[in-house]
C-alpha atoms as a PDB file:
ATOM      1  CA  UNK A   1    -114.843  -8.243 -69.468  1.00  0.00           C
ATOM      2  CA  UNK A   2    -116.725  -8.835 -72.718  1.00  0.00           C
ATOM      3  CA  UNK A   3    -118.857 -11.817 -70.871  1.00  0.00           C
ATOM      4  CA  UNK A   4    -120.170  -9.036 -68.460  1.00  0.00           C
ATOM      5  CA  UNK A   5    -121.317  -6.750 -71.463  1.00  0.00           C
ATOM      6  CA  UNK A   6    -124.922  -6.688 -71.947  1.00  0.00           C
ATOM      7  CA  UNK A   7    -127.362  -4.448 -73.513  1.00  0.00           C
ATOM      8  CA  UNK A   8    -128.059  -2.267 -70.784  1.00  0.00           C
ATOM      9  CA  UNK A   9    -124.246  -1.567 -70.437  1.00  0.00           C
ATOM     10  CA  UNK A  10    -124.627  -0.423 -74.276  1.00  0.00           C
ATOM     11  CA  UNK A  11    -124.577   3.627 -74.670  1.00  0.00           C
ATOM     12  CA  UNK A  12    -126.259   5.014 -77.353  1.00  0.00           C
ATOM     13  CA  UNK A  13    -124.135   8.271 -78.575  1.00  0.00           C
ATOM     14  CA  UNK A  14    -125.509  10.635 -81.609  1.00  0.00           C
ATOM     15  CA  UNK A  15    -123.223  11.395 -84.280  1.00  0.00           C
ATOM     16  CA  UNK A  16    -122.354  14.567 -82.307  1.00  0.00           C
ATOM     17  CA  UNK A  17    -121.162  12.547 -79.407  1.00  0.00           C
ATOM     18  CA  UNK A  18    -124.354  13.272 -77.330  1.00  0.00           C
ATOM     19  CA  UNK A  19    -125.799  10.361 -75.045  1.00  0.00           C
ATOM     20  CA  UNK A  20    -129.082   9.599 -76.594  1.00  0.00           C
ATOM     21  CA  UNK A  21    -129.864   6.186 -74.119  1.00  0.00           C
ATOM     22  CA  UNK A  22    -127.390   4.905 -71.496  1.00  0.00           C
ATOM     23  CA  UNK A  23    -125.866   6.291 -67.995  1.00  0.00           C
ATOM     24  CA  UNK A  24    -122.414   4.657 -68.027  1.00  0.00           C
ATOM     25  CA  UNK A  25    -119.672   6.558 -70.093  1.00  0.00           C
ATOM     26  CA  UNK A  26    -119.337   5.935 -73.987  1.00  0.00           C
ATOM     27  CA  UNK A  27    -115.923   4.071 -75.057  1.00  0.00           C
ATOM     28  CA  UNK A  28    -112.735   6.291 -75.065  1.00  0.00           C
ATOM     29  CA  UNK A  29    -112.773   5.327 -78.897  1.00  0.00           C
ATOM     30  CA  UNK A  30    -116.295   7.017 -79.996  1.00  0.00           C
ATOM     31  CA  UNK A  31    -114.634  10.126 -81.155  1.00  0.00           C
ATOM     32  CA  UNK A  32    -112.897   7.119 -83.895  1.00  0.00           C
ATOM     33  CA  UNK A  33    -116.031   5.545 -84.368  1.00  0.00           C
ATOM     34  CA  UNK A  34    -118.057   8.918 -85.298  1.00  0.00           C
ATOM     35  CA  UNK A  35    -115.864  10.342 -87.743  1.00  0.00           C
ATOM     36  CA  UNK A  36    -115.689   7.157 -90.084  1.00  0.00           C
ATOM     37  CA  UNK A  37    -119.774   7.255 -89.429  1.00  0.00           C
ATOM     38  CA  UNK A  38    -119.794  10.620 -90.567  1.00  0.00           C
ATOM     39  CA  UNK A  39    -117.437  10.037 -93.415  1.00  0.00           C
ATOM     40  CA  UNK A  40    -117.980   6.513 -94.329  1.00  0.00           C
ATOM     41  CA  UNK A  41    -121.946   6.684 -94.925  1.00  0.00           C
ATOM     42  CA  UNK A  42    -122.957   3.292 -96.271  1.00  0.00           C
ATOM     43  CA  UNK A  43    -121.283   1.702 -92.603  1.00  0.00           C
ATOM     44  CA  UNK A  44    -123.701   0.736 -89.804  1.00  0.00           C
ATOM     45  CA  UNK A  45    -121.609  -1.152 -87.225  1.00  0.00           C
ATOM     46  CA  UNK A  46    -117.479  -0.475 -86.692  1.00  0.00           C
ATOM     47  CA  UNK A  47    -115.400  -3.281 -84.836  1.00  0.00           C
ATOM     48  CA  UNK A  48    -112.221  -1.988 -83.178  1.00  0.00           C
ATOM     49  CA  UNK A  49    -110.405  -4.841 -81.335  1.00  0.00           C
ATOM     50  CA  UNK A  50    -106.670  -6.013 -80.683  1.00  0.00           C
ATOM     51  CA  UNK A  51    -106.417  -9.277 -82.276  1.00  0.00           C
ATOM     52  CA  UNK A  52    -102.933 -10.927 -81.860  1.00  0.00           C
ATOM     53  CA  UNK A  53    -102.178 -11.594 -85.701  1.00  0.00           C
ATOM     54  CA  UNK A  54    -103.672  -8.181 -87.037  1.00  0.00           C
ATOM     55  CA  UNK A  55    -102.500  -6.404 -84.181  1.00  0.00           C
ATOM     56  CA  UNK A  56     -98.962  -7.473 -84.964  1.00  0.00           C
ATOM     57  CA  UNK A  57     -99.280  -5.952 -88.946  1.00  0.00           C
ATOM     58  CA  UNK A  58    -100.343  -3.188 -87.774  1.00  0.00           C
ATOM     59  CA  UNK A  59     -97.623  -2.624 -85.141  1.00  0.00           C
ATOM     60  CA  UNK A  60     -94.933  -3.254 -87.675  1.00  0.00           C
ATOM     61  CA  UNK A  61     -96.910  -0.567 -90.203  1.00  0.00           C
ATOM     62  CA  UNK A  62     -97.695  -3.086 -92.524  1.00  0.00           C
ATOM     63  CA  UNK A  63    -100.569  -3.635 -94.817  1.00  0.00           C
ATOM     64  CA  UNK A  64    -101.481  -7.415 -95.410  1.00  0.00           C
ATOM     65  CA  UNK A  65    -101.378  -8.194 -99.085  1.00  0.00           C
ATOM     66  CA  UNK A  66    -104.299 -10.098-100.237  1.00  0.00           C
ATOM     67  CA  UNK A  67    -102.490 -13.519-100.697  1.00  0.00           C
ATOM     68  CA  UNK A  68    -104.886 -15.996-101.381  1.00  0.00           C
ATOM     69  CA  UNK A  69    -108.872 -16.599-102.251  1.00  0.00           C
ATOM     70  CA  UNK A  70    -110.415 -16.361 -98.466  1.00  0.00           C
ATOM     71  CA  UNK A  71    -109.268 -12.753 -98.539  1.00  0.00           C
ATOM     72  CA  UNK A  72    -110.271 -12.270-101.410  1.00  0.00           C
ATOM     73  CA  UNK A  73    -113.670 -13.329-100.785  1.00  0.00           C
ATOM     74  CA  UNK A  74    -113.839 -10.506 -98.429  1.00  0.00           C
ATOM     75  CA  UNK A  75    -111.727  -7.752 -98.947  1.00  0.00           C
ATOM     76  CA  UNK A  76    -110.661  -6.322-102.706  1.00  0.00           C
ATOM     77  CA  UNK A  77    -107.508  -6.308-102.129  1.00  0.00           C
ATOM     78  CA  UNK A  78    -104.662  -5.650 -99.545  1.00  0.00           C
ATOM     79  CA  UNK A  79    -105.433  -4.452 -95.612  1.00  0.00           C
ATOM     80  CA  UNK A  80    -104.274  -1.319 -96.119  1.00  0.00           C
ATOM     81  CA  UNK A  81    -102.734   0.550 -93.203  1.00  0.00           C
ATOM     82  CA  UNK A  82    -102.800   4.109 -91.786  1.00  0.00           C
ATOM     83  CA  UNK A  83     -99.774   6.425 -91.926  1.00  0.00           C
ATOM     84  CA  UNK A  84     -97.779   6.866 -88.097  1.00  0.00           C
ATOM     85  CA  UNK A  85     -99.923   9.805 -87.089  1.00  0.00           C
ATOM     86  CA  UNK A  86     -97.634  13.177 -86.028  1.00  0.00           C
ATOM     87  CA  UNK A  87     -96.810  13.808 -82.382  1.00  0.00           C
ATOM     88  CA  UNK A  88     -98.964  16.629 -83.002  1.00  0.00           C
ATOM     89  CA  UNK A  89    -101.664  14.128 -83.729  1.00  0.00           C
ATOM     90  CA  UNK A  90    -101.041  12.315 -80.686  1.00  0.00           C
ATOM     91  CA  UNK A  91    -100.995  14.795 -78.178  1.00  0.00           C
ATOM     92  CA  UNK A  92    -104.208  16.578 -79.374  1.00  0.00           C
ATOM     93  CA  UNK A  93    -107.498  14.596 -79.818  1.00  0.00           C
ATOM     94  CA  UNK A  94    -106.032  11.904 -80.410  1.00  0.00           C
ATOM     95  CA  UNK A  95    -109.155   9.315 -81.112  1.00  0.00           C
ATOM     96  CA  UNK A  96    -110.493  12.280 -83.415  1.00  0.00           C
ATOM     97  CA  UNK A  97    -107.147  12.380 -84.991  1.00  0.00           C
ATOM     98  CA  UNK A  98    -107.295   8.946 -85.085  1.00  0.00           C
ATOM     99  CA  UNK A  99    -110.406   8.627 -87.394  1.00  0.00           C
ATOM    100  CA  UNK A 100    -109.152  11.308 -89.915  1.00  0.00           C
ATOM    101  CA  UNK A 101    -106.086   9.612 -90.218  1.00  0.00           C
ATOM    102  CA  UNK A 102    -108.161   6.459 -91.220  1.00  0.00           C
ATOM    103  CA  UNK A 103    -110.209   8.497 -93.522  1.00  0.00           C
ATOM    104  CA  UNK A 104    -107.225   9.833 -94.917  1.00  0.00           C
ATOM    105  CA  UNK A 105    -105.650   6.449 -95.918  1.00  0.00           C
ATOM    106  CA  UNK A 106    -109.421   5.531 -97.443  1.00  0.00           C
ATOM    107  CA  UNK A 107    -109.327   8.516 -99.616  1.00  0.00           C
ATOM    108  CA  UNK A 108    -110.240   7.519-103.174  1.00  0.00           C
ATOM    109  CA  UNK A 109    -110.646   3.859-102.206  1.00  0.00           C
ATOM    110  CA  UNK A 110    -114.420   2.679-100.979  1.00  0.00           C
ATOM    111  CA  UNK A 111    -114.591   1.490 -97.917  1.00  0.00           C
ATOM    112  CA  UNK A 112    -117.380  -1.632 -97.994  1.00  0.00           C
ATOM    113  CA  UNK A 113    -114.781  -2.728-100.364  1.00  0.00           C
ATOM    114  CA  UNK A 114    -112.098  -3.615 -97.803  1.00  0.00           C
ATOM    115  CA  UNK A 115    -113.809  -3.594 -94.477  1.00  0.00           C
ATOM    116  CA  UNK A 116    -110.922  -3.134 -92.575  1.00  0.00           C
ATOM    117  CA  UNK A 117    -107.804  -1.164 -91.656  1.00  0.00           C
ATOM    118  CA  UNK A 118    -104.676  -1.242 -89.573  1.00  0.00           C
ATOM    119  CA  UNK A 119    -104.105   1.722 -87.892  1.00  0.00           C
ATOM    120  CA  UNK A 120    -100.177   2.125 -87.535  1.00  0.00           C
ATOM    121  CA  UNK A 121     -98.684   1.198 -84.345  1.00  0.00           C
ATOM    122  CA  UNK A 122    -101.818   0.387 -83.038  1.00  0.00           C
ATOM    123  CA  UNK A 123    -104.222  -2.429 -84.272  1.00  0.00           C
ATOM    124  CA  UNK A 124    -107.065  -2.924 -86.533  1.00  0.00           C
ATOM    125  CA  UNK A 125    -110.379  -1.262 -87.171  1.00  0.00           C
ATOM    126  CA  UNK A 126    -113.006  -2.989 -88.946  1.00  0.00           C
ATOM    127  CA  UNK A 127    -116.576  -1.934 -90.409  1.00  0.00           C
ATOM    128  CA  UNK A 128    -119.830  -3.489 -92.598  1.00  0.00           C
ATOM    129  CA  UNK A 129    -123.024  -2.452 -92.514  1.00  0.00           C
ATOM    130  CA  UNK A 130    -124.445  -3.376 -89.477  1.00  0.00           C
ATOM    131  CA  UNK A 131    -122.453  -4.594 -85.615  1.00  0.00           C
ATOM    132  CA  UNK A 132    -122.786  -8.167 -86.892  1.00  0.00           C
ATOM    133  CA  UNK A 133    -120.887  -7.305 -90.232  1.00  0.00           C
ATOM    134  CA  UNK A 134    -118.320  -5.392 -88.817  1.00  0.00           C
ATOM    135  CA  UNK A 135    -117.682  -8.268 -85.974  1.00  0.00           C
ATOM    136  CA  UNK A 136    -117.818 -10.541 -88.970  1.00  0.00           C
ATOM    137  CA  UNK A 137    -115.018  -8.324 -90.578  1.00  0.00           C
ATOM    138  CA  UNK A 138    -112.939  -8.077 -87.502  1.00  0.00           C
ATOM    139  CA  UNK A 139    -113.135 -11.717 -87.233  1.00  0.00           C
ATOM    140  CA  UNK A 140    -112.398 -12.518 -91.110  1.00  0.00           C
ATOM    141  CA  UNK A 141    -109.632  -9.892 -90.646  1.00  0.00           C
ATOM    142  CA  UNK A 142    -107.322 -11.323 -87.873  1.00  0.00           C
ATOM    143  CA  UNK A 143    -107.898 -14.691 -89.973  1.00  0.00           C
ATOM    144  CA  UNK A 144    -106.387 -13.448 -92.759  1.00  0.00           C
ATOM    145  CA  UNK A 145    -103.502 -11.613 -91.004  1.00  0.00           C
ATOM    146  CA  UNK A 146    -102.797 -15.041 -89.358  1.00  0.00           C
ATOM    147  CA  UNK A 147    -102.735 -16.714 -92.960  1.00  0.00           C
ATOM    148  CA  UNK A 148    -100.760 -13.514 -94.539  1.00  0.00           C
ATOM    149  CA  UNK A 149     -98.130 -14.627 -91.494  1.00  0.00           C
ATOM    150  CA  UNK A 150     -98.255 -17.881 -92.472  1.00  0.00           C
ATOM    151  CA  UNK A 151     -97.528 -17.145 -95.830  1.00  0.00           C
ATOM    152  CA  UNK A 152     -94.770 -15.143 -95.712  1.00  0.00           C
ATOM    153  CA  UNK A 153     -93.270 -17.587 -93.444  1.00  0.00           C
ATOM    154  CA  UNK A 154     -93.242 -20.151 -95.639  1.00  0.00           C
ATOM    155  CA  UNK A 155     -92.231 -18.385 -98.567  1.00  0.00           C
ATOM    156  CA  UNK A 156     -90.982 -14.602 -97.806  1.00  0.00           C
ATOM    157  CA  UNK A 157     -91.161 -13.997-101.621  1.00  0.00           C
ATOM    158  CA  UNK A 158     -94.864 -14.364-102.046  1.00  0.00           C
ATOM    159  CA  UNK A 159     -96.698 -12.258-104.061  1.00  0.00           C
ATOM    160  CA  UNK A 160    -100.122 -10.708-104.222  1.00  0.00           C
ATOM    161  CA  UNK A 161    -103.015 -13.062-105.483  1.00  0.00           C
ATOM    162  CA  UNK A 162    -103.328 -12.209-109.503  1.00  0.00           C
ATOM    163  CA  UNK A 163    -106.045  -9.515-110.340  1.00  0.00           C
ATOM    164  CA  UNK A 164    -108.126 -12.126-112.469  1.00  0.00           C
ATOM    165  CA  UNK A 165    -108.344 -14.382-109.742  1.00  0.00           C
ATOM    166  CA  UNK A 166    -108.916 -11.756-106.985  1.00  0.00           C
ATOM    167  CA  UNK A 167    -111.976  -9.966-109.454  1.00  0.00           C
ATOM    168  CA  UNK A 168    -113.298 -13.602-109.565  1.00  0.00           C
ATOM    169  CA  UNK A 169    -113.334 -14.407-106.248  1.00  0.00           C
ATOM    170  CA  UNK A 170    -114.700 -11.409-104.272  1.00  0.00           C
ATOM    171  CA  UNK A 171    -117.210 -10.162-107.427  1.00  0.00           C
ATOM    172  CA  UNK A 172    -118.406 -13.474-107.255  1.00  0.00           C
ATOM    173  CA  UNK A 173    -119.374 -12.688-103.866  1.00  0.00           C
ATOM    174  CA  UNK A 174    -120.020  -9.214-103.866  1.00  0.00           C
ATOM    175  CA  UNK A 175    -120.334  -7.877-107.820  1.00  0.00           C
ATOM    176  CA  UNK A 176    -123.744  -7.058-109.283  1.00  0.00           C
ATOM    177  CA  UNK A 177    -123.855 -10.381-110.935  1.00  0.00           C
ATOM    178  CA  UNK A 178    -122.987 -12.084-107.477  1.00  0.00           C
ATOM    179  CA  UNK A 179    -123.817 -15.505-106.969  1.00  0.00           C
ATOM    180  CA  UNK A 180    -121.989 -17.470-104.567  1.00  0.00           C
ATOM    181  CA  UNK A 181    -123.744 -18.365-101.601  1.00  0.00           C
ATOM    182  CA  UNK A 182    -127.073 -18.609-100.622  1.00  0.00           C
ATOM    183  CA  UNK A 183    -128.040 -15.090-101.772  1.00  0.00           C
END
């Protein structure tokens, strides 16, 4: 299915859900994808996606502790994940309620900062600033889960990566004095 998408298959929605270019339908998801737009202002491109190894943390309603250095290089800090929403939730505008429960479990926290979230029972949403960062996310995400697995596998008492070396390794990326990488 994705091998047959193409740009003209692509619609175009406002951030009141109006079709701005495109005849087909927009994705069952956009009312999702336009309240974290309206909410989450610095994000320009949102992933959402059922990965095998994210998908599973999310189903068990679990967040996926930052255990190591490649997730800290992207995310500060643990996956979080989303509350179970409320039957009530469910059964009424559900993608809608779907997004406000993600904004909900970002509350306080900044978003750019962990690119990601597991919605509970469900599977993963992911974000940056443009489509190519937030497929980048996605991507960097279900990595991660697969190495949290891995981890915990190994050695079910594992803890969280130690704040000095999780500050060092995604401020190196992404702090004001950044400088890993070609910059």
């Amino acid at each position: 299915m994705y091998d047959e998408l193409t740009p003209n298959k692509i619609v175009l929605v406002g951030l009141d859900g109006n079709i701005i270019e495109g005849t087909l339908k927009p994705s069952s998801d956009t009312p999702t994808h336009l309240e974290l737009y309206r909410n989450f202002e610095a994000i320009g491109g949102i992933c959402h996606a059922h990965p095998p190894n994210a998908t599973m943390w999310a189903q068990a309603c679990r967040e996926i502790p930052c255990f190591g250095t490649t997730s800290a290089d992207y995310f500060y800090g643990s996956i979080p994940v989303t509350e179970v929403m409320t039957e009530d939730e469910i059964r009424s505008y559900y993608e809608l309620n779907t997004g406000k429960c993600i904004v909900r479990r970002f509350a306080g926290m900044d978003p750019m900062k962990i690119p990601a979230v597991l919605v509970a029972n469900h599977a993963p949403f992911a974000w940056g600033k443009n489509a190519a960062a937030a497929v980048e996310s996605m991507i960097v995400l279900e990595q991660t889960a697969a190495m949290a697995l891995g981890t915990i596998t190994i050695n079910p008492e594992q803890g969280p990566i130690s704040k000095a070396l999780l500050d060092k390794h995604y401020l190196r990326k992404h702090g004001k004095d950044a400088y890993y990488g070609q910059l």
